[in-house]
N, C-alpha and C. Protein backbone atom coordinates (compact mmCIF):
# COMPACT_ATOMS: atom_id res chain seq x y z
N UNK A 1 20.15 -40.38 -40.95
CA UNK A 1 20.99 -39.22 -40.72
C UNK A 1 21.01 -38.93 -39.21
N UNK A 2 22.64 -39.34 -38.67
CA UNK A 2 22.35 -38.69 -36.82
C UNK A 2 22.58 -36.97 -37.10
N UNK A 3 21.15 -36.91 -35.90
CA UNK A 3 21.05 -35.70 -34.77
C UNK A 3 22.22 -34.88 -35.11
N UNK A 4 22.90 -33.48 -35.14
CA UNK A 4 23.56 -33.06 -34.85
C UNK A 4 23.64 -31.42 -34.34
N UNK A 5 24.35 -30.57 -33.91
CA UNK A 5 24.17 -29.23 -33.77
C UNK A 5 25.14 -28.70 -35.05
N UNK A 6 25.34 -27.11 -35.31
CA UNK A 6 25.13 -26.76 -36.36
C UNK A 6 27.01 -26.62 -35.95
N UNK A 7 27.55 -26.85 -34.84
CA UNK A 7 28.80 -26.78 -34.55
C UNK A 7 28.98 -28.02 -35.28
N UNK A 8 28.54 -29.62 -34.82
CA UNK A 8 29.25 -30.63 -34.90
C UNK A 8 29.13 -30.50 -37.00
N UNK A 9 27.99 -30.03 -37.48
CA UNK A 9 27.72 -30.40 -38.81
C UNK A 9 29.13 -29.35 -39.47
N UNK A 10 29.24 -28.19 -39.25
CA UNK A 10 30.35 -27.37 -39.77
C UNK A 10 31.55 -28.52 -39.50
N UNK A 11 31.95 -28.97 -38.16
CA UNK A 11 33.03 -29.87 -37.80
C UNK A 11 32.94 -30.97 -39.26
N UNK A 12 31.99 -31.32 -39.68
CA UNK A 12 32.11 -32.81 -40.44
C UNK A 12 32.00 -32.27 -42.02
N UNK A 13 31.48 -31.22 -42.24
CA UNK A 13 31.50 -30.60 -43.61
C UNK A 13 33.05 -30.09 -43.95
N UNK A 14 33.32 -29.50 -43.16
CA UNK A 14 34.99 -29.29 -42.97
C UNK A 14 36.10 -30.89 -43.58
N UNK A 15 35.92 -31.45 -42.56
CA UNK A 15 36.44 -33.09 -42.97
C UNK A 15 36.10 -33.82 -44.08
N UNK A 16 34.80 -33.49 -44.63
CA UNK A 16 34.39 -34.07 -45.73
C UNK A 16 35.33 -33.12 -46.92
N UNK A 17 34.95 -31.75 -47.09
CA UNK A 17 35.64 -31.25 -47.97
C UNK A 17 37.42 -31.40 -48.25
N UNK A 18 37.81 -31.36 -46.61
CA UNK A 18 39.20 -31.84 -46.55
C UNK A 18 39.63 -32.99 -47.57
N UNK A 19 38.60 -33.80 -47.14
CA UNK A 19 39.09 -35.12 -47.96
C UNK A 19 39.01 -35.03 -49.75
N UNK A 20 38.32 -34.12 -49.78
CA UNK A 20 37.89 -34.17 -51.57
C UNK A 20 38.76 -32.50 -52.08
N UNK A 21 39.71 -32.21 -51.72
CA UNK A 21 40.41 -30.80 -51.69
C UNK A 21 39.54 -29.65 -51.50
N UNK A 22 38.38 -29.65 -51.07
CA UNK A 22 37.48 -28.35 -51.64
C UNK A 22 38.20 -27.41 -50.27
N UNK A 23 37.63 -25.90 -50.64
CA UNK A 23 37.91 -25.49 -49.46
C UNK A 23 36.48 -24.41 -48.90
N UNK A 24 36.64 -24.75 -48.08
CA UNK A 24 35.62 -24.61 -46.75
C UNK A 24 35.63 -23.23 -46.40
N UNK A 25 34.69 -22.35 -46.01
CA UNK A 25 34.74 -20.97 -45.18
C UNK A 25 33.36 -20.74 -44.70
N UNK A 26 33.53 -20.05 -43.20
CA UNK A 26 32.61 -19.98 -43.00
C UNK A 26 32.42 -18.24 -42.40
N UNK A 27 31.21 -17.85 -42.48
CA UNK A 27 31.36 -16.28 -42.51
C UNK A 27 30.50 -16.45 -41.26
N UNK A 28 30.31 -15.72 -40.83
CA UNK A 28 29.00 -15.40 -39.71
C UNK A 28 28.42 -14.26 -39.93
N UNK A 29 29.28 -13.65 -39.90
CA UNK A 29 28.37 -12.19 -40.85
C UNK A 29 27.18 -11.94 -41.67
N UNK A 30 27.25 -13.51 -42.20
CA UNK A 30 26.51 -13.21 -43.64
C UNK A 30 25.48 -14.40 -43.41
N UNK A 31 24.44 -13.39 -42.13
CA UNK A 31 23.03 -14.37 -42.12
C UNK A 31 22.45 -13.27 -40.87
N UNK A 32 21.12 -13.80 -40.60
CA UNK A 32 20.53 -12.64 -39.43
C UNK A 32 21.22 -13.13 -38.08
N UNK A 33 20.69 -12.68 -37.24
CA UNK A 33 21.35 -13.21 -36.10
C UNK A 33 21.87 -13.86 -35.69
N UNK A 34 22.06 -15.35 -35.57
CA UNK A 34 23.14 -15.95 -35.29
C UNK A 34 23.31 -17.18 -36.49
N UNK A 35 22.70 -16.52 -37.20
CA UNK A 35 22.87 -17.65 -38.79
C UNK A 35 23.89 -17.29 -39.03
N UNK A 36 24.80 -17.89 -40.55
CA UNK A 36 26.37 -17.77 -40.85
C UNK A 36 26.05 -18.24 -42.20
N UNK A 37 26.96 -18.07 -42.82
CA UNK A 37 27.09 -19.52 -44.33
C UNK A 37 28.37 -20.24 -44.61
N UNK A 38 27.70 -20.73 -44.76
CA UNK A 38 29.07 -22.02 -45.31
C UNK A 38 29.15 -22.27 -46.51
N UNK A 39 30.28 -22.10 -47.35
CA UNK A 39 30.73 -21.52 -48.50
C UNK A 39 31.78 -23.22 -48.78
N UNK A 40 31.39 -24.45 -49.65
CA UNK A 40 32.09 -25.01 -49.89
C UNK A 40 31.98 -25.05 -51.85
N UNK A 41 33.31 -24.52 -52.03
CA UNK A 41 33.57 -24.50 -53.14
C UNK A 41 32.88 -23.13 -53.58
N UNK A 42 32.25 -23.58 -54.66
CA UNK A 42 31.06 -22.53 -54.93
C UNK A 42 29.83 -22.59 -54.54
N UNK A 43 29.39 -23.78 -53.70
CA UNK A 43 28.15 -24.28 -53.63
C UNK A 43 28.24 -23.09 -51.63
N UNK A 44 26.89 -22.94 -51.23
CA UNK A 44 27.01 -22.47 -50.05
C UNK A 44 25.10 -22.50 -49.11
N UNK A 45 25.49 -22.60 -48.30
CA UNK A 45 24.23 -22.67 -47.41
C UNK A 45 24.36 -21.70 -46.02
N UNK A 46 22.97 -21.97 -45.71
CA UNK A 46 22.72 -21.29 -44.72
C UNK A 46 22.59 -22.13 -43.15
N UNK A 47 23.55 -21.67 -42.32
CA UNK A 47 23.57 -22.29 -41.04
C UNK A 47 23.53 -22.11 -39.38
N UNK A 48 22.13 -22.41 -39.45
CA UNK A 48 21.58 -21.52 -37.99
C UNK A 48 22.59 -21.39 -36.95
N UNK A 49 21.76 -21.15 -35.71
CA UNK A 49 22.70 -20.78 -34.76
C UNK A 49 23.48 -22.43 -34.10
N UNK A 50 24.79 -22.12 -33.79
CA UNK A 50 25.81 -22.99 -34.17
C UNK A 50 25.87 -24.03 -32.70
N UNK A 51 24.86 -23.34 -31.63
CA UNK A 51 25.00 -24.26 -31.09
C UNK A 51 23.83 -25.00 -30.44
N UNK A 52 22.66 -25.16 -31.32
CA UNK A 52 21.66 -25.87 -31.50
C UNK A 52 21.58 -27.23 -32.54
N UNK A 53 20.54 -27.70 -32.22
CA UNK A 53 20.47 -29.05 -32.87
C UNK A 53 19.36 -28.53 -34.58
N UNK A 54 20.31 -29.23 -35.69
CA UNK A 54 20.11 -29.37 -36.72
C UNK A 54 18.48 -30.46 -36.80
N UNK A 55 17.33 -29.89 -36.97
CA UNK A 55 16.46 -31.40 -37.36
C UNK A 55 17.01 -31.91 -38.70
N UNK A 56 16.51 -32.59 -38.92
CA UNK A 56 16.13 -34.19 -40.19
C UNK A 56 16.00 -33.27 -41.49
N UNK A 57 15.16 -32.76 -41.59
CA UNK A 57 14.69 -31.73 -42.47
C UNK A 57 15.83 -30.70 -43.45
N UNK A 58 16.13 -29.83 -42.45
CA UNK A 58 17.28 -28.67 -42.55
C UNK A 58 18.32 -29.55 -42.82
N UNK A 59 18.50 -30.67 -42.30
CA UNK A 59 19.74 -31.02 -41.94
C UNK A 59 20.03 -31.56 -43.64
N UNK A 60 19.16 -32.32 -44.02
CA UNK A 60 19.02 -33.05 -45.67
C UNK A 60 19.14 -31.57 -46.50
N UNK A 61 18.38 -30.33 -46.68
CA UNK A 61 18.54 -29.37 -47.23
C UNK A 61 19.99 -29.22 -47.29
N UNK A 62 20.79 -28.85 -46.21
CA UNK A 62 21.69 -27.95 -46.37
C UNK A 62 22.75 -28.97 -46.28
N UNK A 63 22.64 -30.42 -46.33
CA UNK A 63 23.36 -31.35 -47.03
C UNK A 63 23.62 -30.69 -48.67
N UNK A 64 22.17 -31.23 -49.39
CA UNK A 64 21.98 -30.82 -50.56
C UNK A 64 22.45 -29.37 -51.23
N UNK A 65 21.82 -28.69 -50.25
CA UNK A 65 22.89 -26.99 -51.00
C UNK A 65 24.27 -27.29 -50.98
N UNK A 66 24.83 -27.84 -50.08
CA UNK A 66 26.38 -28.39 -50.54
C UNK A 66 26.89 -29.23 -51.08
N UNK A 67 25.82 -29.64 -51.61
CA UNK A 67 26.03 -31.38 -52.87
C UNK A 67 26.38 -32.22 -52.12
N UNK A 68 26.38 -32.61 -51.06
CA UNK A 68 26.83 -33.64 -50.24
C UNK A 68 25.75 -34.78 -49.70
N UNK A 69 26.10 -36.34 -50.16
CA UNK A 69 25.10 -37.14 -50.54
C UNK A 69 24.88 -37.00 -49.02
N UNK A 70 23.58 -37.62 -48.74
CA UNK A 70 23.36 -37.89 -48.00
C UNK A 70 23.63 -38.87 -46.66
N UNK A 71 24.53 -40.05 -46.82
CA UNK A 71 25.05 -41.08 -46.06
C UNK A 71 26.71 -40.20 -45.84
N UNK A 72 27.01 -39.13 -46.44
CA UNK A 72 28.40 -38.89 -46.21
C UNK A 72 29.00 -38.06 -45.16
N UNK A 73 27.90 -38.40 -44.43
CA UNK A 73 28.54 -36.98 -42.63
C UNK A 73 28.72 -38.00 -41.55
């Protein structure tokens, strides 16, 4: 899984859903400080501040809260 910040991962969750019709939103509102969520379909996660780097870890989680396999970003 490459490195990414929480900008480029919204950028590719976006494109992924594009491709499969879902639709995508993202709130900012709705997390503490500079967290947000990302709302695909019904499935939704939590996504730190947007312009830091995602680790390995978080990054597989909040794959998974959005059902999105793992090789698909």
């Amino acid at each position: 899984m490459p490195r990414m910040t929480g900008r480029q991962f919204l950028a590719k969750v976006r494109r992924w859903a594009k491709a499969r019709g879902l639709e995508v939103r993202f709130v900012a509102s709705e997390g503490p400080g500079s967290h947000g969520t990302i709302y695909v379909g019904d499935l939704k996660t939590t996504l730190k501040d947007r312009k830091k780097e995602i680790g390995k870890g978080l990054l597989a989680k909040m794959q998974g809260d959005l059902g999105i396999e793992k090789n698909d970003l």
